[in-house]
N, C-alpha and C. Protein backbone atom coordinates (compact mmCIF):
# COMPACT_ATOMS: atom_id res chain seq x y z
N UNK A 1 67.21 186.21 58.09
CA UNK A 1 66.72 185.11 58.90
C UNK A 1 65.91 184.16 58.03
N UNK A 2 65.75 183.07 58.36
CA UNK A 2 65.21 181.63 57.64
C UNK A 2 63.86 181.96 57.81
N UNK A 3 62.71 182.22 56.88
CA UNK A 3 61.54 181.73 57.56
C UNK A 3 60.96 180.55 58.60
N UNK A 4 60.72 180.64 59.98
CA UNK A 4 60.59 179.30 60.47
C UNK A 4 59.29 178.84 60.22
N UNK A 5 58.43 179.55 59.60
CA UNK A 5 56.69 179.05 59.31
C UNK A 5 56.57 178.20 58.19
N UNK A 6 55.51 177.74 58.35
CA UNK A 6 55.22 176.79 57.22
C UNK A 6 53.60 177.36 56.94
N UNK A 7 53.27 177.19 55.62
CA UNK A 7 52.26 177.67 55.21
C UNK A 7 50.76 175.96 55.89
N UNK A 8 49.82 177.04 56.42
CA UNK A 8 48.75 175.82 57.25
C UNK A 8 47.51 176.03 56.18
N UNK A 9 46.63 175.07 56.43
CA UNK A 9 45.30 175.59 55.85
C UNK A 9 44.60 176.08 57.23
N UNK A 10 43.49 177.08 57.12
CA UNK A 10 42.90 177.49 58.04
C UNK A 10 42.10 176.43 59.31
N UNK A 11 41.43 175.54 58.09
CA UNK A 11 40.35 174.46 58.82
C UNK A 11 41.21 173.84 59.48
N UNK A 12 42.45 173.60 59.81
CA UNK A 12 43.04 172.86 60.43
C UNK A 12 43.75 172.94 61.50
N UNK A 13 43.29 174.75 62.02
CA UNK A 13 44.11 175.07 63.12
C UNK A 13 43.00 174.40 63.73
N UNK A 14 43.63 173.61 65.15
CA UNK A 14 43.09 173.16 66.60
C UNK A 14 42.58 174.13 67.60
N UNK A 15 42.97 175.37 67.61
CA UNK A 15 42.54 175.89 68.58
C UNK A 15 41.58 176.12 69.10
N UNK A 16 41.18 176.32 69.81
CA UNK A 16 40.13 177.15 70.60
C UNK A 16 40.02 178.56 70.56
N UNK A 17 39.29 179.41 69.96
CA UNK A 17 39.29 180.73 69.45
C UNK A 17 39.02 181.45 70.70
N UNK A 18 38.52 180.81 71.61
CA UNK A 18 37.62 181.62 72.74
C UNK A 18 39.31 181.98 73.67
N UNK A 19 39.68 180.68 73.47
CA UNK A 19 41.28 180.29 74.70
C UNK A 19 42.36 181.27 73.65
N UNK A 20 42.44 180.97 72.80
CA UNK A 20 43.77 181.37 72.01
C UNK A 20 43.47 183.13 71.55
N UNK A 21 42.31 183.72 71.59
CA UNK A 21 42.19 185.76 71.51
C UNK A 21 42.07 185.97 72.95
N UNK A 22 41.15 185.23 73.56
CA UNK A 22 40.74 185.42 74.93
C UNK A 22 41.84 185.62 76.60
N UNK A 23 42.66 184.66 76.34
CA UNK A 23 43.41 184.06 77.14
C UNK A 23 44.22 184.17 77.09
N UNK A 24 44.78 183.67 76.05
CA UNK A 24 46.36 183.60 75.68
C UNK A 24 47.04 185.19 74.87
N UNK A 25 45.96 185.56 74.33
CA UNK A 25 46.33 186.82 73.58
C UNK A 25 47.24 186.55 72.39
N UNK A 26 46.91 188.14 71.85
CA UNK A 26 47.74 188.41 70.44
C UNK A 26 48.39 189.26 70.30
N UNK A 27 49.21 189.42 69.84
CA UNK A 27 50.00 190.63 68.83
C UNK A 27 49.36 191.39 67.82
N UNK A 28 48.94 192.70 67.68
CA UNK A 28 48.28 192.89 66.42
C UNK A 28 48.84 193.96 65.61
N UNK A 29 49.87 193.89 64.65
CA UNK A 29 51.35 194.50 64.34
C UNK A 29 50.69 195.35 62.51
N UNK A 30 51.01 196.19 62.27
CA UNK A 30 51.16 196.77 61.16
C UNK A 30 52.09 197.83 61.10
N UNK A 31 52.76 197.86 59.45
CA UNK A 31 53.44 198.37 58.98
C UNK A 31 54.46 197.98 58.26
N UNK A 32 55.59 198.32 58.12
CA UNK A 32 56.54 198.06 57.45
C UNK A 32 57.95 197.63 58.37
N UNK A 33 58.24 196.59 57.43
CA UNK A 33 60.01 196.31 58.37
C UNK A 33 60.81 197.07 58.71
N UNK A 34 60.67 198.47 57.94
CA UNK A 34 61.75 199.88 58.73
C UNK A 34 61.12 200.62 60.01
N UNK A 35 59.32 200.32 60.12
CA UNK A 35 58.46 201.41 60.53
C UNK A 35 57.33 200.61 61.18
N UNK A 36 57.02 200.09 62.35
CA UNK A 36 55.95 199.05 61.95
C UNK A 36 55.87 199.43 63.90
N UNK A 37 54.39 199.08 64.42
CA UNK A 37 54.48 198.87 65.88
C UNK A 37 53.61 197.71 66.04
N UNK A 38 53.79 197.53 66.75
CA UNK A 38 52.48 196.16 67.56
C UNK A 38 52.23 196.37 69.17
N UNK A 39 50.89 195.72 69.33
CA UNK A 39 50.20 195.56 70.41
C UNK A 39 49.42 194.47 70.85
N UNK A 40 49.29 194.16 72.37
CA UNK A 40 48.53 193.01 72.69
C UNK A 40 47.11 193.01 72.43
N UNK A 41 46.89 192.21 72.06
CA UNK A 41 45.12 192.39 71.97
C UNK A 41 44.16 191.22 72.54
N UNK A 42 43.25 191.21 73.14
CA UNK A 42 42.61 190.43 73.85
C UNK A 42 41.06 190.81 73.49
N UNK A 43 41.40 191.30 72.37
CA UNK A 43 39.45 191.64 72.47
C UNK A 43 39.89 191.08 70.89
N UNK A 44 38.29 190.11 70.02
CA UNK A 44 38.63 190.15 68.74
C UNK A 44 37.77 188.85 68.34
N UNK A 45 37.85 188.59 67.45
CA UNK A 45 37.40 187.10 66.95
C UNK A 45 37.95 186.42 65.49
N UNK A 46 37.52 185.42 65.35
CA UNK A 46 37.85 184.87 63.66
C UNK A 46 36.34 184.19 63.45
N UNK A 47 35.80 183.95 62.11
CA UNK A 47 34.95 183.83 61.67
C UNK A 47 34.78 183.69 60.09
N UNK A 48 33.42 183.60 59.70
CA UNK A 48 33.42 183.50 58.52
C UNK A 48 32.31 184.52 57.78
N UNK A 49 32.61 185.54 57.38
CA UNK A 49 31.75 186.66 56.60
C UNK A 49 31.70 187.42 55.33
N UNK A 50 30.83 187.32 54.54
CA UNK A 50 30.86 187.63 53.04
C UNK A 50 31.47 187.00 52.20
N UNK A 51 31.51 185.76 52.45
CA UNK A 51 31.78 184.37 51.90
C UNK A 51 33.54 184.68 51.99
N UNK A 52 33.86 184.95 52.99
CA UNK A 52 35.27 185.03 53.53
C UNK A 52 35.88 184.76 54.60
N UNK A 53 36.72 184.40 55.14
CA UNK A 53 37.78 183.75 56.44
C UNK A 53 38.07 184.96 56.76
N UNK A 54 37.86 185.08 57.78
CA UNK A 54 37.98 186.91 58.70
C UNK A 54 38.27 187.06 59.82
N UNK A 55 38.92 187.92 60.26
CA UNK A 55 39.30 188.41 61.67
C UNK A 55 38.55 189.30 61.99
N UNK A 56 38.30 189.78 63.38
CA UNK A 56 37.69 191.09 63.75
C UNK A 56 38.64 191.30 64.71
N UNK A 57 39.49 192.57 65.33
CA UNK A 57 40.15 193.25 65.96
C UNK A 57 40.14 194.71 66.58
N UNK A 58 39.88 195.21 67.56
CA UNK A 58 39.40 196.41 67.78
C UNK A 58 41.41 197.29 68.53
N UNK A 59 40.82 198.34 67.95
CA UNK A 59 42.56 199.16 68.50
C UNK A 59 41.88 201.03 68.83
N UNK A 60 42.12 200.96 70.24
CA UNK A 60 41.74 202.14 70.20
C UNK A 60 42.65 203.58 69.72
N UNK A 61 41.81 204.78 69.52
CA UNK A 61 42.62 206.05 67.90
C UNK A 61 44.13 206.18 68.86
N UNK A 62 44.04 206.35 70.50
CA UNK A 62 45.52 206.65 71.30
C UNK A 62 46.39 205.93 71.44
N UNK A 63 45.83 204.64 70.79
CA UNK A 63 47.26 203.52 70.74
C UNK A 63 47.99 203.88 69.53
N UNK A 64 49.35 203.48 69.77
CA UNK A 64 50.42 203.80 68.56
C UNK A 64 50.17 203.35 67.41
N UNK A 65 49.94 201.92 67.53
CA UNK A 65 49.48 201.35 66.67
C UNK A 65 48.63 201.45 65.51
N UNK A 66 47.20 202.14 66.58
CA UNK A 66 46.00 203.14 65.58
C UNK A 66 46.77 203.39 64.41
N UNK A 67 47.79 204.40 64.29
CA UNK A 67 48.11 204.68 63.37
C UNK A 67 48.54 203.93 62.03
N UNK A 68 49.48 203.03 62.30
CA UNK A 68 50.39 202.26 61.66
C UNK A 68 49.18 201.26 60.85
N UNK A 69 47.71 200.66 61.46
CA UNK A 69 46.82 199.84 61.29
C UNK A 69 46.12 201.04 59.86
N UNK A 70 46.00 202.42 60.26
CA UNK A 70 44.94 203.64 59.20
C UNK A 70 46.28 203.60 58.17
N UNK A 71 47.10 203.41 58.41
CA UNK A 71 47.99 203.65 56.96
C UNK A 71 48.63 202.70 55.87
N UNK A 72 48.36 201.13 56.01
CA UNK A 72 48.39 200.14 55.71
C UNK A 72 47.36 199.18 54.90
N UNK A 73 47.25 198.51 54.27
CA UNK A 73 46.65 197.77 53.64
C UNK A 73 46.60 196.63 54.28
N UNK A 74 47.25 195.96 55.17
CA UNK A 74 47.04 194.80 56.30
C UNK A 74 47.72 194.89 57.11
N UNK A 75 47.45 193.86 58.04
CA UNK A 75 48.21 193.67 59.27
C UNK A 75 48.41 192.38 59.85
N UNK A 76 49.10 191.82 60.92
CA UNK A 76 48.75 190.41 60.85
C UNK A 76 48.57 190.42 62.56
N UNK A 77 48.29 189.15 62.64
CA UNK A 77 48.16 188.36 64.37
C UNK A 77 48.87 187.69 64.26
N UNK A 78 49.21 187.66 65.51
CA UNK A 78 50.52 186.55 66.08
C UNK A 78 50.13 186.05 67.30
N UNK A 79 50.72 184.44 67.72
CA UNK A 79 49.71 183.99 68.60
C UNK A 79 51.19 183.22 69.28
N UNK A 80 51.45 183.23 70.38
CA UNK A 80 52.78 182.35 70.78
C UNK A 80 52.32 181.36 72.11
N UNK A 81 53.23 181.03 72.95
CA UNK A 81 53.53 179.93 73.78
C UNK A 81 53.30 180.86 74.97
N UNK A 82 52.69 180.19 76.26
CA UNK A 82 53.17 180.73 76.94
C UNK A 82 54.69 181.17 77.73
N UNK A 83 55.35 180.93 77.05
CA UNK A 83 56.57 181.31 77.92
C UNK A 83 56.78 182.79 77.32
N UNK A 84 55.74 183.25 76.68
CA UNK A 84 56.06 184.78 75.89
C UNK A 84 55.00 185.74 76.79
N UNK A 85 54.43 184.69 77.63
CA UNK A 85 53.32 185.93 78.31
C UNK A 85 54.04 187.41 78.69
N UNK A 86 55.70 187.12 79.43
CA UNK A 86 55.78 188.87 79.97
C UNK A 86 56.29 189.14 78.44
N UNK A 87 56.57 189.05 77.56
CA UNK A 87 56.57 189.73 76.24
C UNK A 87 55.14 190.08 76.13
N UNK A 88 54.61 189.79 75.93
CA UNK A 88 52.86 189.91 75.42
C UNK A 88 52.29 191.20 76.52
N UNK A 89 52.58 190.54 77.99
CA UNK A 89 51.98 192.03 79.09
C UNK A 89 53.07 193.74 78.42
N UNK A 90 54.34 193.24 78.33
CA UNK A 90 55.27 194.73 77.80
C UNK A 90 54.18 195.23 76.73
N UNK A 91 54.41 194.12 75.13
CA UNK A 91 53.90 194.90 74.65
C UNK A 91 52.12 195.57 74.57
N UNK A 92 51.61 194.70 75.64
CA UNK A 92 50.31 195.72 76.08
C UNK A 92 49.84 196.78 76.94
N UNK A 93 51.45 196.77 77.35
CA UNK A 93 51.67 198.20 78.88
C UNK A 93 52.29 199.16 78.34
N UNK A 94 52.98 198.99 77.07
CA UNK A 94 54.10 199.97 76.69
C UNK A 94 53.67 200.51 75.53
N UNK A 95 53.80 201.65 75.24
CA UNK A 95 53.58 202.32 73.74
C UNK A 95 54.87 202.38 73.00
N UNK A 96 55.14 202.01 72.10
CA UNK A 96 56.23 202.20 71.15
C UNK A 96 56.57 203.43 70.89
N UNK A 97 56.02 204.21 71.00
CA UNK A 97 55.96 205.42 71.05
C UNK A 97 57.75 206.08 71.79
N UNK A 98 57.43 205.66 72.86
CA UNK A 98 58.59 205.72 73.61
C UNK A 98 59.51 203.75 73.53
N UNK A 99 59.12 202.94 73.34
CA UNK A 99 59.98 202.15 73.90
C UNK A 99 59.78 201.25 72.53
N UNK A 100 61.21 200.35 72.26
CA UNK A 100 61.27 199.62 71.09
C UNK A 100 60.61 198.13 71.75
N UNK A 101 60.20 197.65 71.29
CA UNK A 101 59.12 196.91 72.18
C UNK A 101 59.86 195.33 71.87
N UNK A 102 60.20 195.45 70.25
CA UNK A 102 61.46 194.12 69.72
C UNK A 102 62.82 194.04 70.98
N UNK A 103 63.13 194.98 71.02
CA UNK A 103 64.15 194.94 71.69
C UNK A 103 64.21 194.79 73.48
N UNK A 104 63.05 195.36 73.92
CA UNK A 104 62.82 195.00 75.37
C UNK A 104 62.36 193.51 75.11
N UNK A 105 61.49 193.17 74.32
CA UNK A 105 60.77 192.19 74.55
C UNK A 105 61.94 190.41 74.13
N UNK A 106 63.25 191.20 73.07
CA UNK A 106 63.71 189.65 72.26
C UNK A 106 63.07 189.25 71.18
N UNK A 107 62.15 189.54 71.03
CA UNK A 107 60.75 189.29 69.96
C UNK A 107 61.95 189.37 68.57
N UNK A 108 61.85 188.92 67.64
CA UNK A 108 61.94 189.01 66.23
C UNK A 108 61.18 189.30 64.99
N UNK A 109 61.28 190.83 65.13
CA UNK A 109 60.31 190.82 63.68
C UNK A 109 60.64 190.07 62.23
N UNK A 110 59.76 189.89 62.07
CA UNK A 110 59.94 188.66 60.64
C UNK A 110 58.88 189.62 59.61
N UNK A 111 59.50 189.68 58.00
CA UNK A 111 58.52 189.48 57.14
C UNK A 111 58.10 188.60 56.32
N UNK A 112 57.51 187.45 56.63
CA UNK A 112 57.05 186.13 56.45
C UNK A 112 56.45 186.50 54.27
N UNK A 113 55.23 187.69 54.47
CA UNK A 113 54.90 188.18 52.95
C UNK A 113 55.72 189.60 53.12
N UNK A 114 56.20 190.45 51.79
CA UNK A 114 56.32 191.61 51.70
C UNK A 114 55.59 192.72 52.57
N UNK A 115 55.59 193.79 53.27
CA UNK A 115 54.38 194.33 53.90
C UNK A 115 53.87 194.05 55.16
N UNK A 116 54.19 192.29 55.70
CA UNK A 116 53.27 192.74 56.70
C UNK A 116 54.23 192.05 57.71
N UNK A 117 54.63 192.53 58.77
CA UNK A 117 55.38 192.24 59.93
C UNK A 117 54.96 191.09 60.94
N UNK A 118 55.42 189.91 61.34
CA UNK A 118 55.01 189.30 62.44
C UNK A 118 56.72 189.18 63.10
N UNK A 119 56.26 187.83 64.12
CA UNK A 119 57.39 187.51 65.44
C UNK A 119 57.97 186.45 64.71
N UNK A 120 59.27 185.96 64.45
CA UNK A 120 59.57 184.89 64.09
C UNK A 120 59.91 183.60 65.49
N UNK A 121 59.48 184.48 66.69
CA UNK A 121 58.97 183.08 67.69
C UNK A 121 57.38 182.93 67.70
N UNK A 122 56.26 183.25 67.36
CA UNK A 122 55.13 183.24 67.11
C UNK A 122 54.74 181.91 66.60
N UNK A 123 54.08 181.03 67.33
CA UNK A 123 53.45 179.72 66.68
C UNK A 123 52.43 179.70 65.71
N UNK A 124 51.63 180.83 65.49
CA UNK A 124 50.75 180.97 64.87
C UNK A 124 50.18 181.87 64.03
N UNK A 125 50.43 182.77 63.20
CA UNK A 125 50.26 183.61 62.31
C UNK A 125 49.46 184.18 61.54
N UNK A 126 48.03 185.08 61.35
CA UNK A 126 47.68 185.14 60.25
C UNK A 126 47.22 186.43 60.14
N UNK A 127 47.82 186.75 58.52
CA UNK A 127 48.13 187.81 57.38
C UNK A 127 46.43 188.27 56.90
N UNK A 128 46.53 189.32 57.63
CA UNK A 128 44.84 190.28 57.31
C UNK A 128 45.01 191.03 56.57
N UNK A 129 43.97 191.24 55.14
CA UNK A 129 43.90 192.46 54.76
C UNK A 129 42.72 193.13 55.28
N UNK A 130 42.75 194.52 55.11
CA UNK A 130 41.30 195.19 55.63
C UNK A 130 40.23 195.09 54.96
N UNK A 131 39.59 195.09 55.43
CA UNK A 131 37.92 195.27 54.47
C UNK A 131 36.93 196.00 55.05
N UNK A 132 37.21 196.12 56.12
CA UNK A 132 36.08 196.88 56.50
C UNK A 132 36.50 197.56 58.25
N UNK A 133 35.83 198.77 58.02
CA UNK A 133 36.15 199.06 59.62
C UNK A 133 34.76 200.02 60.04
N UNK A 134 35.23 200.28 61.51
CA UNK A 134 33.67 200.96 62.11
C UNK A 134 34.31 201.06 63.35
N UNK A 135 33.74 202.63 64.18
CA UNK A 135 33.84 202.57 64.88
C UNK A 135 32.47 202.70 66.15
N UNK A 136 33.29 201.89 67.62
CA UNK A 136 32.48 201.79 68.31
C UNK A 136 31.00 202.96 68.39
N UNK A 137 30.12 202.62 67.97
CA UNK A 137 28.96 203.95 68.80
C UNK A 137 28.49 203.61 69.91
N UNK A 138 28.75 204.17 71.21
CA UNK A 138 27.79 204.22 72.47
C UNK A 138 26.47 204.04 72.38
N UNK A 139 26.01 205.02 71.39
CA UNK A 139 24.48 205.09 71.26
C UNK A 139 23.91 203.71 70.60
N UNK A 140 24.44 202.96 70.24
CA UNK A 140 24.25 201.60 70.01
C UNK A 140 24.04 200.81 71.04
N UNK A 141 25.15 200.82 72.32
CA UNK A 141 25.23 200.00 73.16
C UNK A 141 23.51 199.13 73.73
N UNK A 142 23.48 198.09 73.33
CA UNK A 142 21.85 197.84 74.07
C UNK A 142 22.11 196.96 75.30
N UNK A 143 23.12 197.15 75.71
CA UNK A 143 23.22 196.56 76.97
C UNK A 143 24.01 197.75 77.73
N UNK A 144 23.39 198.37 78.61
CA UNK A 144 24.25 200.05 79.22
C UNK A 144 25.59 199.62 79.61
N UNK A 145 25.79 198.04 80.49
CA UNK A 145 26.86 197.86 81.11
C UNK A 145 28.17 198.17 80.38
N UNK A 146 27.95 197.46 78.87
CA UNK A 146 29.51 197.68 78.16
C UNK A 146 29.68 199.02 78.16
N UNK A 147 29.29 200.05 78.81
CA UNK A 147 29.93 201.17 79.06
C UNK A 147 30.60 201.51 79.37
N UNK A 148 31.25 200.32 80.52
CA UNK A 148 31.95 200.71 81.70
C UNK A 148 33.40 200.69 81.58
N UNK A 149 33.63 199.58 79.88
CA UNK A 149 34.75 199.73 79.42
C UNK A 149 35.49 201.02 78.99
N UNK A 150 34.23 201.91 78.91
CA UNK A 150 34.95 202.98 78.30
C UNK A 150 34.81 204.29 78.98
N UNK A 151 34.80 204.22 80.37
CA UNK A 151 34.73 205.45 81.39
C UNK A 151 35.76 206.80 80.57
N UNK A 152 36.77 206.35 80.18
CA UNK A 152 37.81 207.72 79.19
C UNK A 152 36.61 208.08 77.73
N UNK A 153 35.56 207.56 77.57
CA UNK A 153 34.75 207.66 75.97
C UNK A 153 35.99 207.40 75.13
N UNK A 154 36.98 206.52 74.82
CA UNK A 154 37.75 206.24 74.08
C UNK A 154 37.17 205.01 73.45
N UNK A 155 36.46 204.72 72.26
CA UNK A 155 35.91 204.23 72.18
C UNK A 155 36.68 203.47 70.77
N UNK A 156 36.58 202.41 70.43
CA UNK A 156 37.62 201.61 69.42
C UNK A 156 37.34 201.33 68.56
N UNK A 157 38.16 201.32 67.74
CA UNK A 157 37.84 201.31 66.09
C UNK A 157 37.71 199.72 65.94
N UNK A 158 36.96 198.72 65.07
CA UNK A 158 37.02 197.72 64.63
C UNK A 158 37.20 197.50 63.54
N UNK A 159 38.45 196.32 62.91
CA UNK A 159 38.68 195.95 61.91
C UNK A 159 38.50 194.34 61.29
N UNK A 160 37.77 194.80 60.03
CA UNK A 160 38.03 193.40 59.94
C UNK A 160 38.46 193.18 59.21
N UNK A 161 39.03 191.98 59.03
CA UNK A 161 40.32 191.64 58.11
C UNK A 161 40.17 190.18 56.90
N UNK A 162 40.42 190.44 55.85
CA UNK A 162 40.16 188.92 55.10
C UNK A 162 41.72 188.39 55.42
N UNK A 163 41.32 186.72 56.25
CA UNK A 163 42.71 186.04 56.59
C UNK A 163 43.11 185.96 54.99
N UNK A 164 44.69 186.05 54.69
CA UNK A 164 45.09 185.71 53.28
C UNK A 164 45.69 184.82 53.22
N UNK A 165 46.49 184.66 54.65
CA UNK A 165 47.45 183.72 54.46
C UNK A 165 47.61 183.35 56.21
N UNK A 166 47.86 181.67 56.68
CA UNK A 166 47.93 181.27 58.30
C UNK A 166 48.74 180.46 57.58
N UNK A 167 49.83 180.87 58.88
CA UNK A 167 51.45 180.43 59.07
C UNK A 167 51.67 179.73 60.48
N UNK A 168 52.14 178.63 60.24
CA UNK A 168 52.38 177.63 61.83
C UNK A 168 53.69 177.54 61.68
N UNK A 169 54.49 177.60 63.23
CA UNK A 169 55.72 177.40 63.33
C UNK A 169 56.28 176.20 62.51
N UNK A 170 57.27 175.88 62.32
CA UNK A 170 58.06 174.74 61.68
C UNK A 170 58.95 174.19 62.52
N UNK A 171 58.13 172.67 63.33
CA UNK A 171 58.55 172.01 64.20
C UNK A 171 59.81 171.47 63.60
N UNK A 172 60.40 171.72 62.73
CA UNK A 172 61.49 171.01 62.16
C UNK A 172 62.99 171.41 62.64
């Protein structure tokens, strides 16, 4: 398949970070083009830390994914249109585990760099490496309420990621 992305500079995506992790959701895919799963994600941010362009992404250890994210050196986000929302709800209801999630969903995996898997309908793209992770502590919580997210104590790992590379569709 053709790459349809075009390489963006960061400062120049338009979005709204709050609308586009918040709202619209992501894909958050690692692994390899023979071996690779993804999931929706709605919790997360982008930012700027340790004089670096960064993602933060949380995946809890029972998602499939968990795995594929601990055995990898990056991973990427993918950000689409709404007309992909029931793609986006599958792959946040379904574990790959049991179900090919490309193939229910139409989705196209693409490897845009060597290594790291996105959607080749995805408007928006960007290629994380890890740098750092942590997981949630309760005993931290200083507000009791965010507890309530986690009535199972399944509590989520956070990653953060140095962006390496943001890829925009190619209106062409």
């Amino acid at each position: 398949m053709t790459n349809p992305f075009q390489p963006q500079t960061l400062e120049l995506i338009a979005d709204n970070v709050f609308k586009l992790i918040g709202r619209d959701w992501m894909l958050v895919t690692a692994g390899s083009q023979s071996h690779y799963n993804t999931m929706t994600a709605s919790w997360g941010g982008l930012g700027h830390l340790w004089n670096r362009n960064v993602c933060f992404c949380f995946v809890r250890p029972q998602r499939y994914t968990y795995q594929f994210i601990e055995e990898t050196p990056a991973f990427s986000l993918s950000f689409f249109d709404e007309r992909y929302r029931a793609a986006l709800e599958l792959c946040g209801s379904r574990s790959g585990r049991n179900v090919d999630k490309a193939a229910a969903t139409g989705l196209t995996p693409i490897e845009i760099t060597p290594g790291i898997i996105s959607f080749a309908e995805a408007r928006l793209v960007l290629e994380c490496k890890k740098i750092y992770f942590d997981d949630i502590n309760p005993a931290q919580f200083v507000d009791p309420s965010v507890a309530e997210h986690y009535a199972a104590r399944d509590y989520h790992r956070m990653y953060i990621g140095e962006i390496t590379h943001c890829w925009t569709r190619d209106k062409t």
